[in-house]
Protein backbone atom coordinates (compact mmCIF):
# COMPACT_ATOMS: atom_id res chain seq x y z
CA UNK A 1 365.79 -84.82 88.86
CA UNK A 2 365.11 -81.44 90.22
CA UNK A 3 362.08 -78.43 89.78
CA UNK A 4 363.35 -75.45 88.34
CA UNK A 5 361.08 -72.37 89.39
CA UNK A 6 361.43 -68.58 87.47
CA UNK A 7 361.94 -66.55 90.68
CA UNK A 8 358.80 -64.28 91.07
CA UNK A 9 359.61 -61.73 93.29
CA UNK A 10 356.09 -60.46 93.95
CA UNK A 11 354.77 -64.08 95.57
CA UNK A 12 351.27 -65.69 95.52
CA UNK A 13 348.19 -64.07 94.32
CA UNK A 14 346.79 -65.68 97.76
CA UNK A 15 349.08 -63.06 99.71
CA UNK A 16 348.36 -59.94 97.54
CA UNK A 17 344.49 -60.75 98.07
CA UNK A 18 344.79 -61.22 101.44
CA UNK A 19 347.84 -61.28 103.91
CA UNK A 20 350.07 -58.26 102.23
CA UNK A 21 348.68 -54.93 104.60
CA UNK A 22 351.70 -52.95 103.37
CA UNK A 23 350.32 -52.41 100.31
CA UNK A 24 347.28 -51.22 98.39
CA UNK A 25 345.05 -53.54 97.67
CA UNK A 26 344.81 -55.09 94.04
CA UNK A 27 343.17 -52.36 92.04
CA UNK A 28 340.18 -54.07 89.45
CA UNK A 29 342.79 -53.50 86.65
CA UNK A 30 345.53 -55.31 87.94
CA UNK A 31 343.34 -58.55 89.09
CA UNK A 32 341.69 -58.10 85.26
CA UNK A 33 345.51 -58.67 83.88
CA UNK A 34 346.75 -61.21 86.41
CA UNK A 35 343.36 -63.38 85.86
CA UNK A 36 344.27 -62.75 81.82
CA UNK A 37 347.73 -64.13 82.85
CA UNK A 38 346.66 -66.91 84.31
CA UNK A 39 343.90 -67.97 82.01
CA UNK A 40 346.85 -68.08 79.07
CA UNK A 41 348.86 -70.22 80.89
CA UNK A 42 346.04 -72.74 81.42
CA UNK A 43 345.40 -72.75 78.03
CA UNK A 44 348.75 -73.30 77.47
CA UNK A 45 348.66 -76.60 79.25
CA UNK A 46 345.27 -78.07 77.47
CA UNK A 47 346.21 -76.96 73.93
CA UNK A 48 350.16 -75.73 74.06
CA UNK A 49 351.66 -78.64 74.55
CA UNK A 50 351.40 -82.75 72.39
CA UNK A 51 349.41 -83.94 75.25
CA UNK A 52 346.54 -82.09 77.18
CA UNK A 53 348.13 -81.20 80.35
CA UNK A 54 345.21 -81.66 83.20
CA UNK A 55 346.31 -79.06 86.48
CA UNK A 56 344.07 -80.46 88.57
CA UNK A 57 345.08 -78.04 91.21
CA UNK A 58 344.20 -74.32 90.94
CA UNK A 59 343.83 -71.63 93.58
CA UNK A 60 345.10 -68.07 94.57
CA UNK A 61 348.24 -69.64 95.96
CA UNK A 62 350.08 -71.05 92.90
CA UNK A 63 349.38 -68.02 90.81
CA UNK A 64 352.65 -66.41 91.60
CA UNK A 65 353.28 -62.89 90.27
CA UNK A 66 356.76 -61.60 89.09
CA UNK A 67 357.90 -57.92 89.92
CA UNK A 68 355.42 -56.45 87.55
CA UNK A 69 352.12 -58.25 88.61
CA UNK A 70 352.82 -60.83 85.27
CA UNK A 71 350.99 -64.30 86.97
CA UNK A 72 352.28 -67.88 86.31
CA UNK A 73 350.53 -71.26 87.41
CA UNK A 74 352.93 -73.09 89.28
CA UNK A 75 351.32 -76.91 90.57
CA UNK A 76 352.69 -77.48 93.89
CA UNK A 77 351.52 -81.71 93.35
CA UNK A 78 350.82 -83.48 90.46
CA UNK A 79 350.15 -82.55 87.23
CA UNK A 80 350.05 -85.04 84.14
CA UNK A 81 348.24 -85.23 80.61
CA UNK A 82 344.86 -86.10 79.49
CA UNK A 83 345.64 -89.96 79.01
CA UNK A 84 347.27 -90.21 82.53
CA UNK A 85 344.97 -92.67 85.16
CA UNK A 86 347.58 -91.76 87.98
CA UNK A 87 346.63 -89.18 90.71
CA UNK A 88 346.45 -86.00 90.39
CA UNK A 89 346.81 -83.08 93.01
CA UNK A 90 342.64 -81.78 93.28
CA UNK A 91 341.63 -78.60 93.43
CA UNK A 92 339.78 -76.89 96.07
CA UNK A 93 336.91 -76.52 93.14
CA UNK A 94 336.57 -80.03 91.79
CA UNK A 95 333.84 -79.91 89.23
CA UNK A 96 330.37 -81.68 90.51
CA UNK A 97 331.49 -84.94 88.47
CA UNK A 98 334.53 -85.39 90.19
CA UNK A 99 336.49 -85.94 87.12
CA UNK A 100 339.82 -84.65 86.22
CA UNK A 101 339.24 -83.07 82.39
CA UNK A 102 339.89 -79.73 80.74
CA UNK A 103 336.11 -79.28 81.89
CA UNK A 104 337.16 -79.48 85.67
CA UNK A 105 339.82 -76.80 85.18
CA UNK A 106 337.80 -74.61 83.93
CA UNK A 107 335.24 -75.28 86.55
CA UNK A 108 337.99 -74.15 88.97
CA UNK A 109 339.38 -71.34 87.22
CA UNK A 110 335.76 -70.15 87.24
CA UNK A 111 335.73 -70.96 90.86
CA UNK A 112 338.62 -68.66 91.39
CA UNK A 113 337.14 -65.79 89.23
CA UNK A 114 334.74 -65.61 91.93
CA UNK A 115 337.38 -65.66 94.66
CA UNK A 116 339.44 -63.03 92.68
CA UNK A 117 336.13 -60.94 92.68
CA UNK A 118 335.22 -61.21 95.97
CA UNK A 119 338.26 -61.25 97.94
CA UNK A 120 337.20 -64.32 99.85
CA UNK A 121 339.58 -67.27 99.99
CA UNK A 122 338.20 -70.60 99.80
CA UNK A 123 339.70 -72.07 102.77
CA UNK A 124 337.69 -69.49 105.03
CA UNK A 125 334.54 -69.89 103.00
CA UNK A 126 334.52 -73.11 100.89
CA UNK A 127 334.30 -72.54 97.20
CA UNK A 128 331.22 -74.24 96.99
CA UNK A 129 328.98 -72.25 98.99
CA UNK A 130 331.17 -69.41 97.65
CA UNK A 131 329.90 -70.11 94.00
CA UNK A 132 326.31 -70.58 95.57
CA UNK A 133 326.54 -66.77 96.81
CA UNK A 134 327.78 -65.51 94.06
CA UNK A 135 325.02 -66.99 91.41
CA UNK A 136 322.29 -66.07 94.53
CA UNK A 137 323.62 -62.60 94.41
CA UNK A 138 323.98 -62.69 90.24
CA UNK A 139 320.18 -63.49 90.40
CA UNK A 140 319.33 -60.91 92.67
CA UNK A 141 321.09 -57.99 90.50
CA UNK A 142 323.14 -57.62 94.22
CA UNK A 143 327.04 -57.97 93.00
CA UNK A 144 327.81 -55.11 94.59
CA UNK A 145 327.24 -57.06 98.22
CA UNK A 146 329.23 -59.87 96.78
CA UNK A 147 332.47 -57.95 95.76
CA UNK A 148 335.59 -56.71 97.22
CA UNK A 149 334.55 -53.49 98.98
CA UNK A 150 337.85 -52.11 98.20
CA UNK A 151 336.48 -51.89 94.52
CA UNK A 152 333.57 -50.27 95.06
CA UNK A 153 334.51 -46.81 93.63
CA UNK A 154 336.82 -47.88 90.93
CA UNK A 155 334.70 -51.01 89.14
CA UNK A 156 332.80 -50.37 86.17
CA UNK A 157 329.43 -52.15 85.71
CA UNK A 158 329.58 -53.09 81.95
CA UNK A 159 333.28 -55.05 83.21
CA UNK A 160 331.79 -56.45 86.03
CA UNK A 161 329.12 -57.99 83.93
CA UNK A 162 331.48 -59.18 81.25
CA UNK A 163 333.37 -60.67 84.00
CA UNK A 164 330.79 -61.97 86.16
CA UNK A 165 329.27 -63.45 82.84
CA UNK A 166 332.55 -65.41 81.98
CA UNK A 167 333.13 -66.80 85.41
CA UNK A 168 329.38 -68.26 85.39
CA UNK A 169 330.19 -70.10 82.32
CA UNK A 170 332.94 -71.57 83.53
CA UNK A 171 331.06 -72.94 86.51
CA UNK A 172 328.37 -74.39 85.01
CA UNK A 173 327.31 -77.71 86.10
CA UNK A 174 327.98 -80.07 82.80
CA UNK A 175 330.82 -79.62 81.59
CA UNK A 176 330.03 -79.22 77.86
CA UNK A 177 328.07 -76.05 79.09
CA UNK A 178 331.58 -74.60 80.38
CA UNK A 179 333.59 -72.28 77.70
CA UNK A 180 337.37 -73.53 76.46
CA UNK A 181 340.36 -71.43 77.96
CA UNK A 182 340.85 -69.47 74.64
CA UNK A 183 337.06 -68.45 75.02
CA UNK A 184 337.67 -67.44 78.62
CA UNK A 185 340.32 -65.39 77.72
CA UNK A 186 338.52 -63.77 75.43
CA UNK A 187 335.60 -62.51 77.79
CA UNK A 188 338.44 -61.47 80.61
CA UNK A 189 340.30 -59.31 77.87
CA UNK A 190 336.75 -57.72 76.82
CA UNK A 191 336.18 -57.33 80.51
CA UNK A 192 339.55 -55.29 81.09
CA UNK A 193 338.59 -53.55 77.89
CA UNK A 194 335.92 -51.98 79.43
CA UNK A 195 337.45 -50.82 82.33
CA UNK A 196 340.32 -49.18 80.87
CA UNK A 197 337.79 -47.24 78.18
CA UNK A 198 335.79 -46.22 81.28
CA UNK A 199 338.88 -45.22 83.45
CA UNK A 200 340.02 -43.48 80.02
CA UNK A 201 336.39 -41.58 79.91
CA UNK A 202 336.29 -40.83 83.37
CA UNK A 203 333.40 -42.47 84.22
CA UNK A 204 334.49 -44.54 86.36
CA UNK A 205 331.42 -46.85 87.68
C-alpha cells in the first residue's frame, strides 16, 4: 500500500502565515479563498463520500496550497469514518467534549479561522486561550488588536464581521450550536464577497 499526494508546489498554509519572509504576506483576499478551499474539502469528507469521514486533525500545516494558492486538507495520521471506534490523529482544537464528530471538526476549523485571522499559530499560543482572546476582543468591539497587522489597511469591516461571525459559530461550546460545513462555506464566500465589492468600490476599510 502506498499514499499518493497531488504535488502542491506552494507548501503549507503554516509556512505562508508564518516562516515564508520572501514573500508578501497573505493579502485578506487570498486567506478568504484558501479558507473557502479548505472548508469545501471538509465538507467533502462529512457529506462527499458513503461514510462520514471524521479528520480529526486540522491546522495551518496540512492545508497545502498548489501554485495558485488552491488549498487541500491533507491528514498527516489517521483519518477514518463516522462508525470507526479506532484512533484518530486529534487536532490541536479538540472540541470541549473531547469527541471525535463532524461537530469537533468544525470546532477546529473554527479554531483555525481565528488563527488564519490573526496570524498566530497555535503551537506559540495554544488555540484555546487563542479562541478566549478572540471572543474577549469580539466582545469588546477591539478586532482590530486581535488581527494580523499586516491587514490593517486592506480589511473591510462588513467582511471581517461576516467572517468573525462564522468562525464564532463554529466554536461554540455544544456542538448542535456549531453550523454544518456547507453553512460555513456559505458565510466565508459572503465574507470574500464583501471584500472584493469594497476593493471594487474603493473603499477599502
Amino acid at each position: 500500500m502506498i499514499l499518493v499526494y497531488d504535488f502542491m508546489a506552494r507548501g503549507s498554509l503554516h509556512h505562508h502565515l508564518y516562516e515564508d519572509q520572501q514573500e508578501p504576506r497573505l493579502t485578506w483576499k487570498q486567506r478568504l479563498e484558501i479558507c473557502i478551499g479548505a472548508a469545501r474539502g471538509l465538507h467533502y469528507l462529512h457529506r462527499g463520500t458513503k461514510h462520514a469521514i471524521i479528520l480529526g486533525s486540522l491546522n495551518s500545516t496540512n492545508i497545502l496550497l498548489d501554485e495558485n494558492l488552491v488549498a487541500k486538507i491533507i491528514d498527516r495520521g489517521l483519518s477514518g469514518n463516522a462508525t470507526d471506534h479506532w484512533v484518530l490523529s486529534l487536532s490541536f482544537a479538540l472540541a470541549p467534549t473531547r469527541q471525535l464528530t463532524e461537530e469537533s471538526d468544525v470546532h477546529a476549523f473554527g479554531a483555525l479561522l481565528f488563527e488564519v485571522l490573526s496570524g498566530k499559530p497555535g503551537r506559540v499560543l495554544p488555540r484555546e486561550y487563542m479562541l478566549k482572546w478572540a471572543l474577549h476582543y469580539k466582545r469588546e468591539g477591539k478586532l482590530d488588536q486581535f488581527f494580523d497587522p499586516a491587514l490593517k489597511e486592506e480589511i473591510n469591516l462588513q467582511s471581517l464581521n461576516k467572517f468573525v461571525e462564522t468562525a464564532t459559530r463554529c466554536v461554540a461550546d455544544q456542538g448542535i450550536d456549531r453550523p454544518s460545513m456547507e453553512d460555513v462555506i456559505s458565510g466565508l464566500e459572503c465574507a470574500l464577497q464583501l471584500q472584493v465589492n469594497a476593493e471594487a468600490s474603493g473603499s477599502g476599510s
